[in-house]
Protein backbone atom coordinates (compact mmCIF):
# COMPACT_ATOMS: atom_id res chain seq x y z
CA UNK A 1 -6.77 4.50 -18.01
CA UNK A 2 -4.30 2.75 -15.89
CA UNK A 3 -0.92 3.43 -16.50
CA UNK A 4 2.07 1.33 -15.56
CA UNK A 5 4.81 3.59 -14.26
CA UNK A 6 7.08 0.72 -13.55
CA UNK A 7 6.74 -0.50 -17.45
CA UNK A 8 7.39 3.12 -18.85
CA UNK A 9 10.36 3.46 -16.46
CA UNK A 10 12.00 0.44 -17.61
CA UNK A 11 11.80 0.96 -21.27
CA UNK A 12 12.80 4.70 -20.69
CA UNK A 13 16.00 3.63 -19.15
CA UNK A 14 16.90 0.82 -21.60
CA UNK A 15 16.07 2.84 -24.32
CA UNK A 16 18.56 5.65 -22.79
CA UNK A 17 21.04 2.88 -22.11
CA UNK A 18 20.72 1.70 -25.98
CA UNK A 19 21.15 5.12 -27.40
CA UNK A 20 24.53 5.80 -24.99
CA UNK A 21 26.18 2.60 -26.27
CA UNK A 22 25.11 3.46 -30.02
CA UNK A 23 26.50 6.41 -29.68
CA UNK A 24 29.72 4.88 -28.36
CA UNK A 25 29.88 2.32 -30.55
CA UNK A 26 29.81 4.61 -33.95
CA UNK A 27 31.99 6.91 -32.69
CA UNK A 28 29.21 9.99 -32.13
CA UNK A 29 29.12 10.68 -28.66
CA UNK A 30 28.64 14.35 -29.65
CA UNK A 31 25.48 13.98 -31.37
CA UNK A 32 22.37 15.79 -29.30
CA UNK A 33 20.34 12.27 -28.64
CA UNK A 34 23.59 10.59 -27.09
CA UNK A 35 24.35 13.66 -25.12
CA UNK A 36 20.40 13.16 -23.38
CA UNK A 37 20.94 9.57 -23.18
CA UNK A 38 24.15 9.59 -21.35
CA UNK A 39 22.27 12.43 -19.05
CA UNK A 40 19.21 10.87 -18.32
CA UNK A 41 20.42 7.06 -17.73
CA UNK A 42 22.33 7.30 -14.82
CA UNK A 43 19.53 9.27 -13.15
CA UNK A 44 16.55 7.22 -14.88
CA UNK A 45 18.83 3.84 -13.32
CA UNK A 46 18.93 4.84 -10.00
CA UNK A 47 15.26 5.74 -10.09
CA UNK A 48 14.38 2.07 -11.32
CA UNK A 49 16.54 0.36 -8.99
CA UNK A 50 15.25 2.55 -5.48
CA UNK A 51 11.46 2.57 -7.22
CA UNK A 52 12.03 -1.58 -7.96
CA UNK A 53 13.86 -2.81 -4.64
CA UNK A 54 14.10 -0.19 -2.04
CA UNK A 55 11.25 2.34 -1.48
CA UNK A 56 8.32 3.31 -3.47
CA UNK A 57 5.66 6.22 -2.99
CA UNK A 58 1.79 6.15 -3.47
CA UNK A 59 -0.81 8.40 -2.74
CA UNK A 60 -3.81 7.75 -1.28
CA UNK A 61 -7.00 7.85 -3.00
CA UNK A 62 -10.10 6.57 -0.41
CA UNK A 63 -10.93 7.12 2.60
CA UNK A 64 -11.11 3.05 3.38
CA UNK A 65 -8.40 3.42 5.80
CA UNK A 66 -8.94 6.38 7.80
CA UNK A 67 -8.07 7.52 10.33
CA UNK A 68 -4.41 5.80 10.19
CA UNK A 69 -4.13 7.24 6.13
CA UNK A 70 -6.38 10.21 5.04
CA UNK A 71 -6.91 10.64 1.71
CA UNK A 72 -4.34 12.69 -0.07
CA UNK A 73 -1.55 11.52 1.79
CA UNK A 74 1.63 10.27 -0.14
CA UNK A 75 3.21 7.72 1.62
CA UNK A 76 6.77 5.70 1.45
CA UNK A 77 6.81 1.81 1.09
CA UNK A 78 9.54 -0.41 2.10
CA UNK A 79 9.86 -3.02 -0.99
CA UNK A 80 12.33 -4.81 0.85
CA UNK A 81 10.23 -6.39 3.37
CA UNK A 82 8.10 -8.84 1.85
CA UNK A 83 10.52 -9.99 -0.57
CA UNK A 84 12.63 -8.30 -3.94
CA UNK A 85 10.78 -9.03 -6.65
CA UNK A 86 12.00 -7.83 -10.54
CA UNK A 87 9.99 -4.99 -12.18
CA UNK A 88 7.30 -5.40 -14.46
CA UNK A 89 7.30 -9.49 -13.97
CA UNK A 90 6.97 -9.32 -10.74
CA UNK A 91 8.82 -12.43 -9.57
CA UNK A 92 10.71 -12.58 -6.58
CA UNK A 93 14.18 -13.37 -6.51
CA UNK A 94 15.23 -12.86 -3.27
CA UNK A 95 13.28 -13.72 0.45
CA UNK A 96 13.56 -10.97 2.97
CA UNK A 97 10.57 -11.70 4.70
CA UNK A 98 6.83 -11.69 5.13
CA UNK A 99 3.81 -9.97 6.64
CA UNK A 100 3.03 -10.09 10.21
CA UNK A 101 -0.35 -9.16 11.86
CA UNK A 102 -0.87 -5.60 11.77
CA UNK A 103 0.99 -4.48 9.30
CA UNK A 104 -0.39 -1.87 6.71
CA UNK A 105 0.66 -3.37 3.43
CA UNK A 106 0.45 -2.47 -0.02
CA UNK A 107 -0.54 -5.24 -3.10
CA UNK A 108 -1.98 -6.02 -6.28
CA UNK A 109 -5.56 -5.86 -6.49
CA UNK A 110 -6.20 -9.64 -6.90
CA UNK A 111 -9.41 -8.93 -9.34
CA UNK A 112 -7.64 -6.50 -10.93
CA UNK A 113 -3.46 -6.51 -10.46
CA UNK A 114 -2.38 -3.19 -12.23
CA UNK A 115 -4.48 -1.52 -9.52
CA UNK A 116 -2.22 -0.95 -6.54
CA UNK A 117 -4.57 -1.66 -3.26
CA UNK A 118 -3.98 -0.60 0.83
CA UNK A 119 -5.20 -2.50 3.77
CA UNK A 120 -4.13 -3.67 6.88
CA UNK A 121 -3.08 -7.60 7.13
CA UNK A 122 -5.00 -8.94 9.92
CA UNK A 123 -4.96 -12.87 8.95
CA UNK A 124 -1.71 -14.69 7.83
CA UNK A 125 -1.55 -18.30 6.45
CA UNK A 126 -3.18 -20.59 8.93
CA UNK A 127 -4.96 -18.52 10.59
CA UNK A 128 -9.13 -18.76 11.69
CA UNK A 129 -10.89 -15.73 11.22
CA UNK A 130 -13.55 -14.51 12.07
CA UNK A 131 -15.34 -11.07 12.10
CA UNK A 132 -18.82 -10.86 13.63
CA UNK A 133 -20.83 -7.65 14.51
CA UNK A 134 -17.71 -5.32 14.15
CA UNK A 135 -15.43 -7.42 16.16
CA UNK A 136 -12.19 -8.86 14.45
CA UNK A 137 -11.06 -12.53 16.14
CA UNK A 138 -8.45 -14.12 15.50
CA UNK A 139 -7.55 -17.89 16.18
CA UNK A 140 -10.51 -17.68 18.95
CA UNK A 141 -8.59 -14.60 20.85
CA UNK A 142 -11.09 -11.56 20.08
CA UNK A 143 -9.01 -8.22 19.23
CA UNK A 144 -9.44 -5.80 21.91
CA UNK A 145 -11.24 -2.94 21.47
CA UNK A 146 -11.75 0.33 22.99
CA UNK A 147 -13.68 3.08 22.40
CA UNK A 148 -12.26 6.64 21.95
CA UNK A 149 -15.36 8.87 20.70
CA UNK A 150 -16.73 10.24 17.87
CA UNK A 151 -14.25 10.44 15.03
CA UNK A 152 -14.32 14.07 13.05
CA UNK A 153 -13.93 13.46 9.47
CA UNK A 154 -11.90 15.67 8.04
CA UNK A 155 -13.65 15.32 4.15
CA UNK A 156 -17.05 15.43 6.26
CA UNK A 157 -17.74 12.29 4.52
CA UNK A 158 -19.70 10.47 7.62
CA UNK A 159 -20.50 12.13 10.83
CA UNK A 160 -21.42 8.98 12.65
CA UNK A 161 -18.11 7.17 12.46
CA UNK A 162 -16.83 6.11 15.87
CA UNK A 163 -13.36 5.79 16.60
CA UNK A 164 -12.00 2.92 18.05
CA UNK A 165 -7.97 1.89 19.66
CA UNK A 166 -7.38 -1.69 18.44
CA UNK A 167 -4.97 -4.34 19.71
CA UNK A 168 -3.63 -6.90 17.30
CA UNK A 169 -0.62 -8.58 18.61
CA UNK A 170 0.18 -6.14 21.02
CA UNK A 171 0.13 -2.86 17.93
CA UNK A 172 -2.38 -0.57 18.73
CA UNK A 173 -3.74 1.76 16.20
CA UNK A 174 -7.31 3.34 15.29
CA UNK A 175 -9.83 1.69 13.39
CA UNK A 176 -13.21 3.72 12.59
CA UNK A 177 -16.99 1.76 12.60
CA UNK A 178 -20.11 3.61 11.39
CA UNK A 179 -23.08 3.58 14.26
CA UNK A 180 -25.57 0.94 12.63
CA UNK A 181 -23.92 -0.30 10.10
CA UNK A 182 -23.19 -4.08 9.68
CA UNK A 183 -20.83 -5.30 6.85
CA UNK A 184 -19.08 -7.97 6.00
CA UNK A 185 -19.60 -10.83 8.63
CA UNK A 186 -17.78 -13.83 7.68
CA UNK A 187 -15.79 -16.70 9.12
CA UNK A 188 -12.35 -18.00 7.13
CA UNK A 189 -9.48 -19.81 7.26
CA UNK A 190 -6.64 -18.67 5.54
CA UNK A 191 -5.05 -20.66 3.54
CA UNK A 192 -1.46 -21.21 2.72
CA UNK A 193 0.54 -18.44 0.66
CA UNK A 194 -2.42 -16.33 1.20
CA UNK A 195 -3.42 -13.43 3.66
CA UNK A 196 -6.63 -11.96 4.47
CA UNK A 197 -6.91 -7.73 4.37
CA UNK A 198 -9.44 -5.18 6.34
CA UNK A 199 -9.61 -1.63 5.64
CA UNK A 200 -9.29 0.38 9.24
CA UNK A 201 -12.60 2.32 8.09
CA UNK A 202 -14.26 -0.91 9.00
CA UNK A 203 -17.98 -0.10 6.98
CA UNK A 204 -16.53 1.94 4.11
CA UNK A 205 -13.71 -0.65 3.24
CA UNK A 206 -13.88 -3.06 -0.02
CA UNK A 207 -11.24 -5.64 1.61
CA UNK A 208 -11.22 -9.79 1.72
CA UNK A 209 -14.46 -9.84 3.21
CA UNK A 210 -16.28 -8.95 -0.26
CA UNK A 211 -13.34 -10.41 -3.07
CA UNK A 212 -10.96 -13.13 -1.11
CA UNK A 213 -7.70 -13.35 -0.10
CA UNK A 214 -4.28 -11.60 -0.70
CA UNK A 215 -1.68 -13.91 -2.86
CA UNK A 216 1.72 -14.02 -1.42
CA UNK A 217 2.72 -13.10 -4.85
CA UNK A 218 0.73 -10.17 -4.95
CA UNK A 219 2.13 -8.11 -2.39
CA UNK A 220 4.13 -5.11 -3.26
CA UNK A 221 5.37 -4.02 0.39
CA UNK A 222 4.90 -2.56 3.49
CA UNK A 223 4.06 1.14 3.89
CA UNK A 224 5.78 3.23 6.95
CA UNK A 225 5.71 6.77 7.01
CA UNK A 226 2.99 9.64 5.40
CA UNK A 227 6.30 11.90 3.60
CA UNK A 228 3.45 14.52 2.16
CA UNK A 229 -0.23 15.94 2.62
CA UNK A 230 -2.23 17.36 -0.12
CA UNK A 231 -5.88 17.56 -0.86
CA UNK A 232 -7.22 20.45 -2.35
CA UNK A 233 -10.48 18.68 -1.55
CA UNK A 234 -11.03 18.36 2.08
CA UNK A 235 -9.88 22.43 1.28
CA UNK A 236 -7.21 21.98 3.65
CA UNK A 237 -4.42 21.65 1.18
CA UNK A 238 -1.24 20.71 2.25
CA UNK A 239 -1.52 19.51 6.15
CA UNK A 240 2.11 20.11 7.34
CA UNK A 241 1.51 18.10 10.95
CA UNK A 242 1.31 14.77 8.67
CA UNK A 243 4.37 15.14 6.91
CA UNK A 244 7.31 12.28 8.94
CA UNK A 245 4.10 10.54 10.36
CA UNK A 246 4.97 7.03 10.83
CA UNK A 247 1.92 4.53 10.14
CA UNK A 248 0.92 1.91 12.74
């Protein structure tokens, strides 16, 4: 069951709101439901307004973007970069920018949009891609690649992952490929208010290869530092050297 936090959050607050200016209005400001409106509303507000416009956390569930996210980690995202967009509705009302190549964004799943997805934007509007044999190219310029070794899993979920350094307009960050596998070869251009989305764990990723593109008007915003560890499941728990890490 999918819940939507931002939904709940909203009618929490306005229904705290309500209740304070009730309670004005009659002349019982005294009464014990007033009293925990006019408590929890100015906190409740300023968690809707930073959760809506500013920053927002989510945790990470898959491994589909190892090794720059692991899963368990909770990260921060900025929701001022691509745009402030109201609660709930989702429209934006003001333009603060958009999504460059290589940036590690956070949207609605397009086949689903109350799922909350996490991949790296490799293609923006315009652009011919094309990935072929695990090499990304873009606009005819192939993203460099270089080798760095065996990757160690930390959930021991695949022992033949390689890890690889990757350049895309000059950021460099890891991406992992599994020895043998071949997924997702395609060749597309993207078109306009769209962008096209890999997973850094190149074979384990469901990304625009398999279900399309990203809608402008999907995007939620861009995630940029891991703020807390925990997964009782790689039985590591929480993994203080990740806490601060900023994600490239």
């Amino acid at each position: 069951m999918n819940i939507d936090f931002s939904l709940l959050l909203v009618l929490f607050t306005l229904a705290c709101g309500v209740i304070w200016l009730i309670g004005a209005l009659v002349s019982r400001p005294d009464s014990w439901p007033v009293e925990y409106a006019r408590s929890f509303f100015p906190l409740l507000l300023l968690v809707l307004v930073l959760r809506s416009f500013v920053f927002e956390p989510f945790r990470i569930p898959s491994g589909s973007m190892k090794p720059t996210l692991l899963i368990g980690d909770f990260i921060l995202v900025n929701k001022f970069a691509y745009g402030v967009r109201l609660p709930v509705v989702h429209k934006k009302i003001l333009a603060t920018g958009a999504p460059d190549r290589g940036d590690v964004a956070v949207f609605r799943f397009p086949r689903e949009p109350r799922l909350d997805y996490i991949k790296r934007i490799v293609g923006v509007p315009g652009d011919l891609i094309r990935y072929e044999n695990k090499q990304l190219t873009i606009n005819g310029e192939p993203a460099v690649q270089q080798v760095m070794g065996p990757y160690d899993d930390p959930d021991n979920d695949n022992s033949n992952l390689i890890q690889i350094e990757e350049d895309i307009d000059g950021l460099l960050h890891q991406i992992l490929n599994s020895s043998g596998a071949r997924r997702g070869d395609l060749e597309v251009e993207v078109p306009e208010g769209m962008y096209f989305a890999l997973g850094d764990n190149r074979d384990n990723s469901n990304d625009s290869r398999f279900w399309g593109f990203v809608p402008e008007d999907h995007l939620v915003g861009k995630a940029f530092m891991v703020w807390m560890h925990f997964n009782w499941g790689s039985g590591d728990g929480v993994q203080w050297s990740r806490i601060g890490k900023g994600i490239n």
